[in-house]
PDB file of N, CA and C in Angstrom:
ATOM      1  N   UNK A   1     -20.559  10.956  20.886  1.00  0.00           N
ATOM      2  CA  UNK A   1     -20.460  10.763  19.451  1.00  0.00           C
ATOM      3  C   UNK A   1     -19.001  10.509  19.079  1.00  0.00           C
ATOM      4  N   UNK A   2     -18.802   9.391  18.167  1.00  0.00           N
ATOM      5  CA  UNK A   2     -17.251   9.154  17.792  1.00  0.00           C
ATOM      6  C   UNK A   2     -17.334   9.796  16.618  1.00  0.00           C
ATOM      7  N   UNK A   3     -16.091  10.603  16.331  1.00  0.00           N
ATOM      8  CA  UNK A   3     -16.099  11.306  15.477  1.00  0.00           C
ATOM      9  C   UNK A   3     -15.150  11.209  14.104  1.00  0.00           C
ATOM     10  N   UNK A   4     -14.105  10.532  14.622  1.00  0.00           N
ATOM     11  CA  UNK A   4     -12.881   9.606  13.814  1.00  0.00           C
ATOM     12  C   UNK A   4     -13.459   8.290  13.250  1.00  0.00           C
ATOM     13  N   UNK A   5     -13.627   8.328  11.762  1.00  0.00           N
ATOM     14  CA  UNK A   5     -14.313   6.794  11.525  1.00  0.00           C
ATOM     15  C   UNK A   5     -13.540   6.163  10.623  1.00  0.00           C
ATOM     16  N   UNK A   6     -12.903   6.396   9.731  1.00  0.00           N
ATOM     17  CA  UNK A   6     -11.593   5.614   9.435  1.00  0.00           C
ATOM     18  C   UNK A   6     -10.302   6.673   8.562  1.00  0.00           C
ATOM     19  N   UNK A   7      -9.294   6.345   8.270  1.00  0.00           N
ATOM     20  CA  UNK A   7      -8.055   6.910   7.821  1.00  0.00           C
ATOM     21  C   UNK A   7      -7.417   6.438   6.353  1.00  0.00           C
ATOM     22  N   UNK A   8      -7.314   7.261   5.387  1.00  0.00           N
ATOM     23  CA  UNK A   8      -6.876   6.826   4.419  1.00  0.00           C
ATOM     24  C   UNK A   8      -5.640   7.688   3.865  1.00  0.00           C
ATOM     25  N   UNK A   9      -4.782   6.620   3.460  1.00  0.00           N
ATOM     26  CA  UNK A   9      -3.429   7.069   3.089  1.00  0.00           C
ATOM     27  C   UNK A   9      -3.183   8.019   2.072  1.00  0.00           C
ATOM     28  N   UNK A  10      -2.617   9.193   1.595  1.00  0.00           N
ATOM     29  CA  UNK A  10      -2.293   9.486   1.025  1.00  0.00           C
ATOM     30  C   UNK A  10      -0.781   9.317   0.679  1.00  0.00           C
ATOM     31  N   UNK A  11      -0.521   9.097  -0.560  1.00  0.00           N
ATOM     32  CA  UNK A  11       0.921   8.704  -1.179  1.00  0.00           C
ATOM     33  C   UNK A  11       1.640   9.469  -2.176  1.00  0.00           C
ATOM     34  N   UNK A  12       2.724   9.762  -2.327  1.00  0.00           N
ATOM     35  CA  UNK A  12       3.491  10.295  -3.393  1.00  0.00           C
ATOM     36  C   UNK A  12       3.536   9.799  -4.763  1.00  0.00           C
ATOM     37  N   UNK A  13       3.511   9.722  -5.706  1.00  0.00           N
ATOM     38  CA  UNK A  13       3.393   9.311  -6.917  1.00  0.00           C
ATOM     39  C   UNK A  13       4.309  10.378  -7.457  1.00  0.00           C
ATOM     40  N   UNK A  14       5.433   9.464  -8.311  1.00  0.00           N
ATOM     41  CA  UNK A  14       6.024  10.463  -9.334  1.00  0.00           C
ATOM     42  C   UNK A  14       5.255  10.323 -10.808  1.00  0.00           C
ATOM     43  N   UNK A  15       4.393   9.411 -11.029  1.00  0.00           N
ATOM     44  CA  UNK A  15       3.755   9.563 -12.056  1.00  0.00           C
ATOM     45  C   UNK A  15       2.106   8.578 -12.176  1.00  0.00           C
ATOM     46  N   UNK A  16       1.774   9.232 -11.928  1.00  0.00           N
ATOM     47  CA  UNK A  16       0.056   8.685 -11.547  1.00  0.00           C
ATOM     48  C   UNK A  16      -0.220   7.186 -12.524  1.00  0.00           C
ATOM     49  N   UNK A  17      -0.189   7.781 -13.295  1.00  0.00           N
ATOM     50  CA  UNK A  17      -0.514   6.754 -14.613  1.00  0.00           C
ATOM     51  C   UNK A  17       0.151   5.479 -14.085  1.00  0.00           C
ATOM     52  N   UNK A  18       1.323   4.972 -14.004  1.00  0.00           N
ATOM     53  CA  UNK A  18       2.534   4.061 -13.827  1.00  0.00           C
ATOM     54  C   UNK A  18       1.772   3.359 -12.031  1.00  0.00           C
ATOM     55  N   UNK A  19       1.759   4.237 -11.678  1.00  0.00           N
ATOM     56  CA  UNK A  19       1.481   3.903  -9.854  1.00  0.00           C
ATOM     57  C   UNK A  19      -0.136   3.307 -10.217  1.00  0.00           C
ATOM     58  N   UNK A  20      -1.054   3.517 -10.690  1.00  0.00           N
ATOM     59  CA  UNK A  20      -2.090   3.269 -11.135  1.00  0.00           C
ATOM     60  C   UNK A  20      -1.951   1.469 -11.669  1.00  0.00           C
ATOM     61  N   UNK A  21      -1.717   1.498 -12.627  1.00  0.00           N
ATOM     62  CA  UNK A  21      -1.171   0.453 -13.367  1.00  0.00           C
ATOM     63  C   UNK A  21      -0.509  -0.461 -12.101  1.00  0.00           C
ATOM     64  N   UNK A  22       0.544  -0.415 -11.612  1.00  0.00           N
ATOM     65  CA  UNK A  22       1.199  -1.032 -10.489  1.00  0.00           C
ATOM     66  C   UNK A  22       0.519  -1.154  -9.687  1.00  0.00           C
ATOM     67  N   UNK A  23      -0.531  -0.457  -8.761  1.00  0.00           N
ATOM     68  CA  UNK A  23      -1.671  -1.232  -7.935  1.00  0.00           C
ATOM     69  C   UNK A  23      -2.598  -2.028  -8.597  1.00  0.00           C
ATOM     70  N   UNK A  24      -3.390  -2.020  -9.608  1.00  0.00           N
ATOM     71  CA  UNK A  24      -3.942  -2.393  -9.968  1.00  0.00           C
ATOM     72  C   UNK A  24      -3.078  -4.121 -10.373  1.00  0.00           C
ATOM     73  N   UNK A  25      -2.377  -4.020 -10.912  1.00  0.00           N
ATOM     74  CA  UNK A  25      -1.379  -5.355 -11.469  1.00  0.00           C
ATOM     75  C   UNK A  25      -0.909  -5.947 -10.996  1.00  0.00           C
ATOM     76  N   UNK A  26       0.094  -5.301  -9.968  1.00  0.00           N
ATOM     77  CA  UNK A  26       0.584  -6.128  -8.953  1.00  0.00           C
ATOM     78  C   UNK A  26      -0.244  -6.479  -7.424  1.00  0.00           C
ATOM     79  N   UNK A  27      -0.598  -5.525  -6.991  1.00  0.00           N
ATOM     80  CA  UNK A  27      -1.427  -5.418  -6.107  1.00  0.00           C
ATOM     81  C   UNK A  27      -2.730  -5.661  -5.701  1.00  0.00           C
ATOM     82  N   UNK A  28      -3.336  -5.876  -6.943  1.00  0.00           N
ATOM     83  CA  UNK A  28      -4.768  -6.335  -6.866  1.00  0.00           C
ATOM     84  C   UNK A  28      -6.240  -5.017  -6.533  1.00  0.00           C
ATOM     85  N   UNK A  29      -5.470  -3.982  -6.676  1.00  0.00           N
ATOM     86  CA  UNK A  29      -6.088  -2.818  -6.274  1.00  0.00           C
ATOM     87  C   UNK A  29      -7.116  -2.492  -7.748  1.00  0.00           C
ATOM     88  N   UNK A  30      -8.458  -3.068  -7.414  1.00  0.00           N
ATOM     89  CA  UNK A  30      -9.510  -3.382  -8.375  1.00  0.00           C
ATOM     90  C   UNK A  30     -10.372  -2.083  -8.597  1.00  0.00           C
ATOM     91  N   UNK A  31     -10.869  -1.180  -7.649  1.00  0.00           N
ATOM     92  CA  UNK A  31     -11.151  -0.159  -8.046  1.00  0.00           C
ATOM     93  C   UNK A  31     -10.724   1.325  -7.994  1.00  0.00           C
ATOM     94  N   UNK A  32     -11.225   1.989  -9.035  1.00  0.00           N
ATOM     95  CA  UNK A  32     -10.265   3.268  -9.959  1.00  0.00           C
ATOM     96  C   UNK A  32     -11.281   4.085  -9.435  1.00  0.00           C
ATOM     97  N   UNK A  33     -11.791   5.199  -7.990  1.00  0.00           N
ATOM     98  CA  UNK A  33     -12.451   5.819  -7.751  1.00  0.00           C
ATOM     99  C   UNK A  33     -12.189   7.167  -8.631  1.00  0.00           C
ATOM    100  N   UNK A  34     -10.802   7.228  -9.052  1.00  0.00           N
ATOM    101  CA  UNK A  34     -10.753   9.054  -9.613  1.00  0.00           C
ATOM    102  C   UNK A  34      -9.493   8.790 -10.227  1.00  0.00           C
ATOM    103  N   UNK A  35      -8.885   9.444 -11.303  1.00  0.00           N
ATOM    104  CA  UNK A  35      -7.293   9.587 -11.617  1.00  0.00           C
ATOM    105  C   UNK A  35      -7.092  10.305 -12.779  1.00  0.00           C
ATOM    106  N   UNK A  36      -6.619  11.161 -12.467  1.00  0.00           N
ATOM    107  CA  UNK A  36      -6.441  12.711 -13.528  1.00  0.00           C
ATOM    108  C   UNK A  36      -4.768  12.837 -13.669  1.00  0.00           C
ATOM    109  N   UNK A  37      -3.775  13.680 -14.170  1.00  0.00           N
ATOM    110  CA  UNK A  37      -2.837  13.374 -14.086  1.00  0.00           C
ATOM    111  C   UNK A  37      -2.069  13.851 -12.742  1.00  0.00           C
ATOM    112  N   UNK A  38      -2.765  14.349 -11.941  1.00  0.00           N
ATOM    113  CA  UNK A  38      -2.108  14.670 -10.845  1.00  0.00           C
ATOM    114  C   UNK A  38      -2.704  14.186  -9.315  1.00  0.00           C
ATOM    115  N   UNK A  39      -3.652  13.390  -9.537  1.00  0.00           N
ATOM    116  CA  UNK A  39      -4.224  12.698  -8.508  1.00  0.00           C
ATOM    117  C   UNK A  39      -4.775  10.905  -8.986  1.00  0.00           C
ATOM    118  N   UNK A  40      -4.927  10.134  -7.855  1.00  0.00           N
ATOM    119  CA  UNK A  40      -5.933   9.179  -7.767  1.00  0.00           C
ATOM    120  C   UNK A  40      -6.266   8.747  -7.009  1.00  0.00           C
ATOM    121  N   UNK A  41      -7.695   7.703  -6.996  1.00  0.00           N
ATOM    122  CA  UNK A  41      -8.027   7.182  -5.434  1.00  0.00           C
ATOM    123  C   UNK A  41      -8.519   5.729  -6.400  1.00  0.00           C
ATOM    124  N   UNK A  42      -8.065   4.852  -5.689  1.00  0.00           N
ATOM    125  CA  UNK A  42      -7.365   3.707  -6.010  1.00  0.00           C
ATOM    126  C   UNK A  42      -8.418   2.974  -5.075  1.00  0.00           C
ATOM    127  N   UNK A  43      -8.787   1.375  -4.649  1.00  0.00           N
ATOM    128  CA  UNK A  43      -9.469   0.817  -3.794  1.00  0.00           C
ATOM    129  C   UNK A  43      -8.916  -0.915  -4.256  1.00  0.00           C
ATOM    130  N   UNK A  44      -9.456  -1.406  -2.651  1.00  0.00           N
ATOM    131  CA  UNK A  44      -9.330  -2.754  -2.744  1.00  0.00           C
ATOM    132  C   UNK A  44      -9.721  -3.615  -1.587  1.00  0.00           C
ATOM    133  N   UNK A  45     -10.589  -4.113  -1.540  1.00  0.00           N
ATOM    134  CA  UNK A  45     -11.564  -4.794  -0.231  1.00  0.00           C
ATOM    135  C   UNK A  45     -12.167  -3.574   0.297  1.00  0.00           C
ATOM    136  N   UNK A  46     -12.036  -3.441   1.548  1.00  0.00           N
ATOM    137  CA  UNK A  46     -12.044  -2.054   2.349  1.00  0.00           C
ATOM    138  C   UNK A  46     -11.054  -1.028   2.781  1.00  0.00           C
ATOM    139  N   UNK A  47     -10.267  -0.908   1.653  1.00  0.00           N
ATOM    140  CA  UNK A  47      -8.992  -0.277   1.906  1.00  0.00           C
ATOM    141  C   UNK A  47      -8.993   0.796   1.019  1.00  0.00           C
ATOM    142  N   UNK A  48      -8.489   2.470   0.991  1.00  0.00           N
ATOM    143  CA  UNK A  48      -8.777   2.864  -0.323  1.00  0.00           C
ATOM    144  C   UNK A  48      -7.498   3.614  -0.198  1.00  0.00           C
ATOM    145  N   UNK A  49      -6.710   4.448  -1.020  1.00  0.00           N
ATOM    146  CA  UNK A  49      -5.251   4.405  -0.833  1.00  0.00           C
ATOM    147  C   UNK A  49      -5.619   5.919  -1.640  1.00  0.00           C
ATOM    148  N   UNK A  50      -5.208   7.153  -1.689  1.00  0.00           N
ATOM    149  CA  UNK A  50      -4.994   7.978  -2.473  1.00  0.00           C
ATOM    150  C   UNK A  50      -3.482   8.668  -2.693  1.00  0.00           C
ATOM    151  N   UNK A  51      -3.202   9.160  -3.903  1.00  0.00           N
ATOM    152  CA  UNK A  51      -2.412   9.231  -4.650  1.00  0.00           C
ATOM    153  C   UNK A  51      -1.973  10.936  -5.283  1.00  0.00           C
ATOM    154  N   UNK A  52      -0.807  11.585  -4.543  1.00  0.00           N
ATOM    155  CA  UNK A  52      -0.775  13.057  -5.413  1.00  0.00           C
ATOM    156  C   UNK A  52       0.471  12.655  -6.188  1.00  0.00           C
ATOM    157  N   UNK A  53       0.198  13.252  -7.330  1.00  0.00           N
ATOM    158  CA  UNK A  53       1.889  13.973  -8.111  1.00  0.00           C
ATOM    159  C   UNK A  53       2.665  14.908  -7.549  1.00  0.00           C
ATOM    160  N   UNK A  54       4.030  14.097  -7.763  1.00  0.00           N
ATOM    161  CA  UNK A  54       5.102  14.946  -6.848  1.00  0.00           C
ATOM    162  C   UNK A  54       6.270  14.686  -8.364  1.00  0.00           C
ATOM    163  N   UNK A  55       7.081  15.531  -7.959  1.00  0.00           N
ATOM    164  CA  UNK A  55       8.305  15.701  -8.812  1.00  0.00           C
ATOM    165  C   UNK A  55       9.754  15.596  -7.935  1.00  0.00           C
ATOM    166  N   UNK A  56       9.619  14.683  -6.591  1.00  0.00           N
ATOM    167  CA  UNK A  56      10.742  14.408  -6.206  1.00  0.00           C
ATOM    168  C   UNK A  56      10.900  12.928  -5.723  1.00  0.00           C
ATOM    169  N   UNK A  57      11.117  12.141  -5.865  1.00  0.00           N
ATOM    170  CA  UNK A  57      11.396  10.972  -5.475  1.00  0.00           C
ATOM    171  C   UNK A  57      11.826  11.118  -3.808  1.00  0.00           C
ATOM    172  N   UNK A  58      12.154  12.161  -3.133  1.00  0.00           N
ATOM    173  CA  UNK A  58      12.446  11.945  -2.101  1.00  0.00           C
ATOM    174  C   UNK A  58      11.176  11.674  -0.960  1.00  0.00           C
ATOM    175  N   UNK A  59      10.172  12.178  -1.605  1.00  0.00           N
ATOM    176  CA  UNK A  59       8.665  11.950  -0.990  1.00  0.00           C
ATOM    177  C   UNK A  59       7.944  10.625  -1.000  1.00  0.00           C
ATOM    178  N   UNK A  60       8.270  10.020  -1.523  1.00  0.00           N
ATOM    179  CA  UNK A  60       7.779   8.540  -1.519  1.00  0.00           C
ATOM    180  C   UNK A  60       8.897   7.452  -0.648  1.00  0.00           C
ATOM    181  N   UNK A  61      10.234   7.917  -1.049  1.00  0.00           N
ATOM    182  CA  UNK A  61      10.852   7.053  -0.673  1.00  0.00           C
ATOM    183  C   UNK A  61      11.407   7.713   0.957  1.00  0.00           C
ATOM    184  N   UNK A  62      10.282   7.907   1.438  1.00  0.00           N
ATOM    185  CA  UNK A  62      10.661   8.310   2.633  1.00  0.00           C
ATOM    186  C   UNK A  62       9.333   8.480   3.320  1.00  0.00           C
ATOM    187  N   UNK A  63       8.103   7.702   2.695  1.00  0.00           N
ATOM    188  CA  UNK A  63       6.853   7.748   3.105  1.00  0.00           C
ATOM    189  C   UNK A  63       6.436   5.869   3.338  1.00  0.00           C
ATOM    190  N   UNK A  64       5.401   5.900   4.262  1.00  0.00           N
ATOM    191  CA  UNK A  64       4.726   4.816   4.262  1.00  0.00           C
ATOM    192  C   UNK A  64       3.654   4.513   4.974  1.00  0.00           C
ATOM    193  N   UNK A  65       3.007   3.430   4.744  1.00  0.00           N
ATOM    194  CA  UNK A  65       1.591   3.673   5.529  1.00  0.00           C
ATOM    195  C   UNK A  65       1.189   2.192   5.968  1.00  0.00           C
ATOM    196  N   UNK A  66       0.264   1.794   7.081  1.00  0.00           N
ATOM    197  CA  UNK A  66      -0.161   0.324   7.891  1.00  0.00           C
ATOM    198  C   UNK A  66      -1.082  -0.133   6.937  1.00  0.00           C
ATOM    199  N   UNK A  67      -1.474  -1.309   6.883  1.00  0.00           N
ATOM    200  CA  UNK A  67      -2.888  -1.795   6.831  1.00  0.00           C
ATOM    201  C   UNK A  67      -2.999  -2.753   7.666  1.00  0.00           C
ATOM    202  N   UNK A  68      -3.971  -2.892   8.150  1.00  0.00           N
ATOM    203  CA  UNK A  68      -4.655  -4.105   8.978  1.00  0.00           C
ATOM    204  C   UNK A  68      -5.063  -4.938   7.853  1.00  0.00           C
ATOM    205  N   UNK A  69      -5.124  -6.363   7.931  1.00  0.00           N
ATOM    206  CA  UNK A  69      -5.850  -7.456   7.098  1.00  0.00           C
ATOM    207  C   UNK A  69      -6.188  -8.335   8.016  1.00  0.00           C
ATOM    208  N   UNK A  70      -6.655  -8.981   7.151  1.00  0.00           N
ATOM    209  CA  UNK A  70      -7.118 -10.785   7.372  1.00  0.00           C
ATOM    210  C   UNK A  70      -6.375 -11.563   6.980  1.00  0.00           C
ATOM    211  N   UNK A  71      -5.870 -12.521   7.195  1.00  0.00           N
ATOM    212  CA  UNK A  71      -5.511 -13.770   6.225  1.00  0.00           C
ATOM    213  C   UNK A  71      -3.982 -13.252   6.003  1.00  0.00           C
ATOM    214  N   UNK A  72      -2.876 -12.765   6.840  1.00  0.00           N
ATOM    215  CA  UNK A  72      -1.578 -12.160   6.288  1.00  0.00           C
ATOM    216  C   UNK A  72      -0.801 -12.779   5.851  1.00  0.00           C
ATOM    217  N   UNK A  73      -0.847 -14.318   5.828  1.00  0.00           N
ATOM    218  CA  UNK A  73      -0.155 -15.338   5.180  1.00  0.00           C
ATOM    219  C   UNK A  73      -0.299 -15.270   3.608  1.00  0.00           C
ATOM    220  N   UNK A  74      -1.886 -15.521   3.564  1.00  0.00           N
ATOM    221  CA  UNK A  74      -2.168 -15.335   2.131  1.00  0.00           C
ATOM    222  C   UNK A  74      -2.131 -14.790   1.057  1.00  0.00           C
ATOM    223  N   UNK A  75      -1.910 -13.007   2.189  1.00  0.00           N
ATOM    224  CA  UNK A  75      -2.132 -11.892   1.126  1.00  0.00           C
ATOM    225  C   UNK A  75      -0.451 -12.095   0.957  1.00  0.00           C
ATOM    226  N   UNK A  76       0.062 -12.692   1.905  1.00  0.00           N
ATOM    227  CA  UNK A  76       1.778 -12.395   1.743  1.00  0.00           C
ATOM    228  C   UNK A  76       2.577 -13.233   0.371  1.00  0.00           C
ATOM    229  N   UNK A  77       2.031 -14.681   0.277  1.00  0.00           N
ATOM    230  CA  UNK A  77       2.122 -15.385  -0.963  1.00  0.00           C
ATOM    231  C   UNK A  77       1.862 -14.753  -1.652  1.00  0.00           C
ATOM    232  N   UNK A  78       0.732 -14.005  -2.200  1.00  0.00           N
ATOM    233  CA  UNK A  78       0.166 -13.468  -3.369  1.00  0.00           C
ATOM    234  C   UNK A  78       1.501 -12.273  -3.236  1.00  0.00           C
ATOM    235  N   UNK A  79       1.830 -11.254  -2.873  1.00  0.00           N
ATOM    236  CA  UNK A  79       2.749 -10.728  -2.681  1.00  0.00           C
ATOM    237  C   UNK A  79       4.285 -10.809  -3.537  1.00  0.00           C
ATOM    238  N   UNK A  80       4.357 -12.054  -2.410  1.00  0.00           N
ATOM    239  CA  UNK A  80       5.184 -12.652  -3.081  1.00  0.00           C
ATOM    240  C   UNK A  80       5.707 -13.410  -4.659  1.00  0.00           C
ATOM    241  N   UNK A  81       4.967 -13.740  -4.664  1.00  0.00           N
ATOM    242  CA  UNK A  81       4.828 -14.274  -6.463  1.00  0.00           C
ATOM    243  C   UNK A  81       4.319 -12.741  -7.107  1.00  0.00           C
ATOM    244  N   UNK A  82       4.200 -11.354  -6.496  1.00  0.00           N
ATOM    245  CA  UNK A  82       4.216 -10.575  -7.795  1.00  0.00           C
ATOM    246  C   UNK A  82       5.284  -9.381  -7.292  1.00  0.00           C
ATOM    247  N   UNK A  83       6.648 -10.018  -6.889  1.00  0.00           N
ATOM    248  CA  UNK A  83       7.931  -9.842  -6.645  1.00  0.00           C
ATOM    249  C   UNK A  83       7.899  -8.347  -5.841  1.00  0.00           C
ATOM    250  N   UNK A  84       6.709  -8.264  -5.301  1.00  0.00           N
ATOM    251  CA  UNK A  84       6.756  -6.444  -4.724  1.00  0.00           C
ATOM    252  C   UNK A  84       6.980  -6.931  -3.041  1.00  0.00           C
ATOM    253  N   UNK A  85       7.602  -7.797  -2.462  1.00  0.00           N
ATOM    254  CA  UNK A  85       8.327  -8.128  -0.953  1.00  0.00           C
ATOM    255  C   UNK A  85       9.033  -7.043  -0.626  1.00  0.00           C
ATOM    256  N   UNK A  86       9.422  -5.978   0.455  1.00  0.00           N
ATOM    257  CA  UNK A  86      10.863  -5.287   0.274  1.00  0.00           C
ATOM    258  C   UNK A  86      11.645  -6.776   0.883  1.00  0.00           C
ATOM    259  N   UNK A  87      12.667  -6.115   0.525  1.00  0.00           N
ATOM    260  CA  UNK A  87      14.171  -7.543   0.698  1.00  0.00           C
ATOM    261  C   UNK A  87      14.104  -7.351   2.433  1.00  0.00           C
ATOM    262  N   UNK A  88      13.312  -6.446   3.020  1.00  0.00           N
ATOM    263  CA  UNK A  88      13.973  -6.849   4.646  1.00  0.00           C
ATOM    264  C   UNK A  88      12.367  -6.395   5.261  1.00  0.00           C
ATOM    265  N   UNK A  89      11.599  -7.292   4.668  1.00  0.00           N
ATOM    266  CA  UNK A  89      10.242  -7.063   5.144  1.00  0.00           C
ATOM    267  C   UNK A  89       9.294  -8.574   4.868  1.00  0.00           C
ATOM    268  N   UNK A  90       9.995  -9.379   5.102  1.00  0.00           N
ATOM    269  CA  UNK A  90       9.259 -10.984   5.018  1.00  0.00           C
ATOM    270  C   UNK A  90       8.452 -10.586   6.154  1.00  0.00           C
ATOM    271  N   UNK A  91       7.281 -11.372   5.830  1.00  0.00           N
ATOM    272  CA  UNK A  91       6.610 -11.967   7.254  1.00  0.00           C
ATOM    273  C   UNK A  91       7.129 -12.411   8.538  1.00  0.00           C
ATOM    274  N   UNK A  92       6.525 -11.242  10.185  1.00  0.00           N
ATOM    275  CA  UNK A  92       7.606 -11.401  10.718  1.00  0.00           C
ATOM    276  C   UNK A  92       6.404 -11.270  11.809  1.00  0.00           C
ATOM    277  N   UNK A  93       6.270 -12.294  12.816  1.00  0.00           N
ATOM    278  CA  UNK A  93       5.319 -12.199  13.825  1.00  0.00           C
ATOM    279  C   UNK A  93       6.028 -11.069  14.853  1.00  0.00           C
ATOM    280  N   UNK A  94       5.763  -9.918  15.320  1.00  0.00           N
ATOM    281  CA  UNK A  94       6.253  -9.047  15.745  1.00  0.00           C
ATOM    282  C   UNK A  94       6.231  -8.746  17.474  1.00  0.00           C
ATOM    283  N   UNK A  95       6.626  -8.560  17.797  1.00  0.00           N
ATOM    284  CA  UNK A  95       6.545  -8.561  19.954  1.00  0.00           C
ATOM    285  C   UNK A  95       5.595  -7.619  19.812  1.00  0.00           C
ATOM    286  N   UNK A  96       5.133  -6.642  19.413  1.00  0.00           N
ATOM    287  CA  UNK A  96       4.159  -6.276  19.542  1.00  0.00           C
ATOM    288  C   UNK A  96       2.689  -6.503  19.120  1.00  0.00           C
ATOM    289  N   UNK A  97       2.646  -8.174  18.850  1.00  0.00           N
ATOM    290  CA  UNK A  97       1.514  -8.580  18.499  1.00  0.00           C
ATOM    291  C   UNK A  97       0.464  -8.880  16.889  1.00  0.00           C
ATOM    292  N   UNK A  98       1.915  -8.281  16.053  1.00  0.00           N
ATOM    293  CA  UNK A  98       1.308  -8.378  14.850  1.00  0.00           C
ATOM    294  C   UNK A  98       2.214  -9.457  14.141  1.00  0.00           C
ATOM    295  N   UNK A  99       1.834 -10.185  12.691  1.00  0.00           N
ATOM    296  CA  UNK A  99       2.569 -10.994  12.077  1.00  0.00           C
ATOM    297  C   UNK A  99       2.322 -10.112  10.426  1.00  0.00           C
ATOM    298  N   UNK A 100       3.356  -9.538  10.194  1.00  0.00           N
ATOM    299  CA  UNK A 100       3.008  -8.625   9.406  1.00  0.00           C
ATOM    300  C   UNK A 100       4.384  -8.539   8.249  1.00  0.00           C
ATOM    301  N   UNK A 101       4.268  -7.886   7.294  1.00  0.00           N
ATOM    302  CA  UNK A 101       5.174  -7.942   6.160  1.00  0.00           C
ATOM    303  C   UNK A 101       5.440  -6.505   5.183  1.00  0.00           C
ATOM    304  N   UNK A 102       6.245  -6.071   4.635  1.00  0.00           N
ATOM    305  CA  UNK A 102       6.246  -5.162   3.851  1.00  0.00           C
ATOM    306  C   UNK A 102       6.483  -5.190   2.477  1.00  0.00           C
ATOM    307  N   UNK A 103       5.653  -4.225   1.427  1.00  0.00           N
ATOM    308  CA  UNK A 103       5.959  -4.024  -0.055  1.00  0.00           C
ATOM    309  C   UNK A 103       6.302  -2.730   0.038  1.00  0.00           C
ATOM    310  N   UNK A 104       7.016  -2.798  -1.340  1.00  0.00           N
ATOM    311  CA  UNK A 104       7.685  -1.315  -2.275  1.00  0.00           C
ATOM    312  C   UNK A 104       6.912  -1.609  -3.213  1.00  0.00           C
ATOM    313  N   UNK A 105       6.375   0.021  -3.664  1.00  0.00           N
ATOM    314  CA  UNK A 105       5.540   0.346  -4.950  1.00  0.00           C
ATOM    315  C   UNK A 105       7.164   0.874  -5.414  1.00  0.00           C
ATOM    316  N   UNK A 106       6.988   0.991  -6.915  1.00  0.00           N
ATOM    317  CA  UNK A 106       7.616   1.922  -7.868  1.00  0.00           C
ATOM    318  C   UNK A 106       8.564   3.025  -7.582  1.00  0.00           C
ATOM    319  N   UNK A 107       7.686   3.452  -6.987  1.00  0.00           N
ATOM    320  CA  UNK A 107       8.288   5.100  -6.391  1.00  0.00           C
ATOM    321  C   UNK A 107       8.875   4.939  -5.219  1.00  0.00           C
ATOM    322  N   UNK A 108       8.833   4.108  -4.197  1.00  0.00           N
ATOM    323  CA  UNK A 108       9.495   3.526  -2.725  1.00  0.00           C
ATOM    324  C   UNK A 108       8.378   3.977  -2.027  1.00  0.00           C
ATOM    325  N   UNK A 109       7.509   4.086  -2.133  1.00  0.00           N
ATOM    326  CA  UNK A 109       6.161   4.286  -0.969  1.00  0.00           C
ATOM    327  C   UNK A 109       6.417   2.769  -0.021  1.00  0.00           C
ATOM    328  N   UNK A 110       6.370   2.623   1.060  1.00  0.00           N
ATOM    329  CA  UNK A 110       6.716   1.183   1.713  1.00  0.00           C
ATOM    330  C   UNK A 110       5.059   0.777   2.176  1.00  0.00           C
ATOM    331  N   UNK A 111       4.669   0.034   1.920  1.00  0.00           N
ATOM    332  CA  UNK A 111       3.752  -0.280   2.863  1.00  0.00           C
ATOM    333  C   UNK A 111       3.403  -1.535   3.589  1.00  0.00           C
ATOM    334  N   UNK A 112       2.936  -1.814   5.090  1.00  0.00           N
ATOM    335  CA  UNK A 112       3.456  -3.010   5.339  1.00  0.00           C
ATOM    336  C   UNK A 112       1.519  -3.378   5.873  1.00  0.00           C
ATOM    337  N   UNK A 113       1.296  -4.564   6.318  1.00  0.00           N
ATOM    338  CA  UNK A 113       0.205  -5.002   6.125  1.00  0.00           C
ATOM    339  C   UNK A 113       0.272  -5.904   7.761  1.00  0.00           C
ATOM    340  N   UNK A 114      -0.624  -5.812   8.264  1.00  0.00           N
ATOM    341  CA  UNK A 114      -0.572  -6.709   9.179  1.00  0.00           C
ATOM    342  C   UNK A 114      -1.653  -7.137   9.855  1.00  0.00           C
ATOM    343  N   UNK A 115      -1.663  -8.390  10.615  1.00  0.00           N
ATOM    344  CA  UNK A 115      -2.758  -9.022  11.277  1.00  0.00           C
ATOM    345  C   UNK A 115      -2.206  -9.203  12.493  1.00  0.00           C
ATOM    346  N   UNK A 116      -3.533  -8.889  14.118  1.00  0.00           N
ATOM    347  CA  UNK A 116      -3.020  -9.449  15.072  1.00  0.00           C
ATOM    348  C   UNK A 116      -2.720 -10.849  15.079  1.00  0.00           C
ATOM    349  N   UNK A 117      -1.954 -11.286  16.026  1.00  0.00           N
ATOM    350  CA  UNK A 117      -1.367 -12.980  16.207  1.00  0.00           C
ATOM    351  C   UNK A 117      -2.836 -12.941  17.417  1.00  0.00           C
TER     352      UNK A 117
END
C-alpha cells in the first residue's frame, strides 16, 4: 500500500486578506477553499497552496516551495506580464533536468515551478 499521495505547501502570510487577493490576481489561483483571518487554502489546476498568519516577515522571506507543471514556457509568459518573475529566477533549463523559473509573492514566499526537459 502507498501511503504518501500528494504534498501541499504551507506558506507564511503576513496578512491573509492581501496574499489572497495576490494569488488570485496575479497568479491565477481561482479557487478560495477556506480563508478566515488567520488561515487559507487557496487552489489552481491541481495544485492547492495553504496559507498561516505570521507577524514576522522573516518567515516568508526565507520560505519556499516546487511545483511541477506542464507547459513552463507558458505559465512563465503569463508570469511574466503580471511582473511577479524574481529578478534572478528567469527560465533556466537546469543540469538537473528541469527548465524551470521562479516568483515572489508579497511577503517573499519564493516559489519556483518546473517541468522535466
Amino acid at each position: 500500500m502507498k501511503h504518501l499521495k500528494i504534498a501541499i505547501p504551507v506558506l507564511a502570510s503576513l496578512n491573509i486578506d492581501k496574499t489572497v487577493k495576490f494569488y488570485q490576481e496575479k497568479l491565477g489561483f481561482d479557487r478560495l477553499g477556506w480563508k478566515d483571518k488567520n488561515y487559507a487554502v487557496i487552489g489552481r489546476d491541481h495544485v492547492e497552496i495553504h496559507f498561516w498568519k505570521c507577524n514576522n516577515k522573516i518567515h516568508p522571506e526565507n520560505t519556499s516551495c516546487y511545483i511541477q507543471v506542464g507547459d513552463v514556457e507558458s505559465l512563465y509568459d503569463e508570469m511574466q506580464l503580471a511582473g511577479v518573475v524574481h529578478p534572478n529566477g528567469p527560465l533556466t533549463k537546469q543540469p538537473w533536468g528541469m527548465n524551470e523559473f521562479a516568483i515572489l509573492d508579497e511577503d517573499g514566499n519564493m516559489i519556483k515551478f518546473g517541468e522535466f526537459i
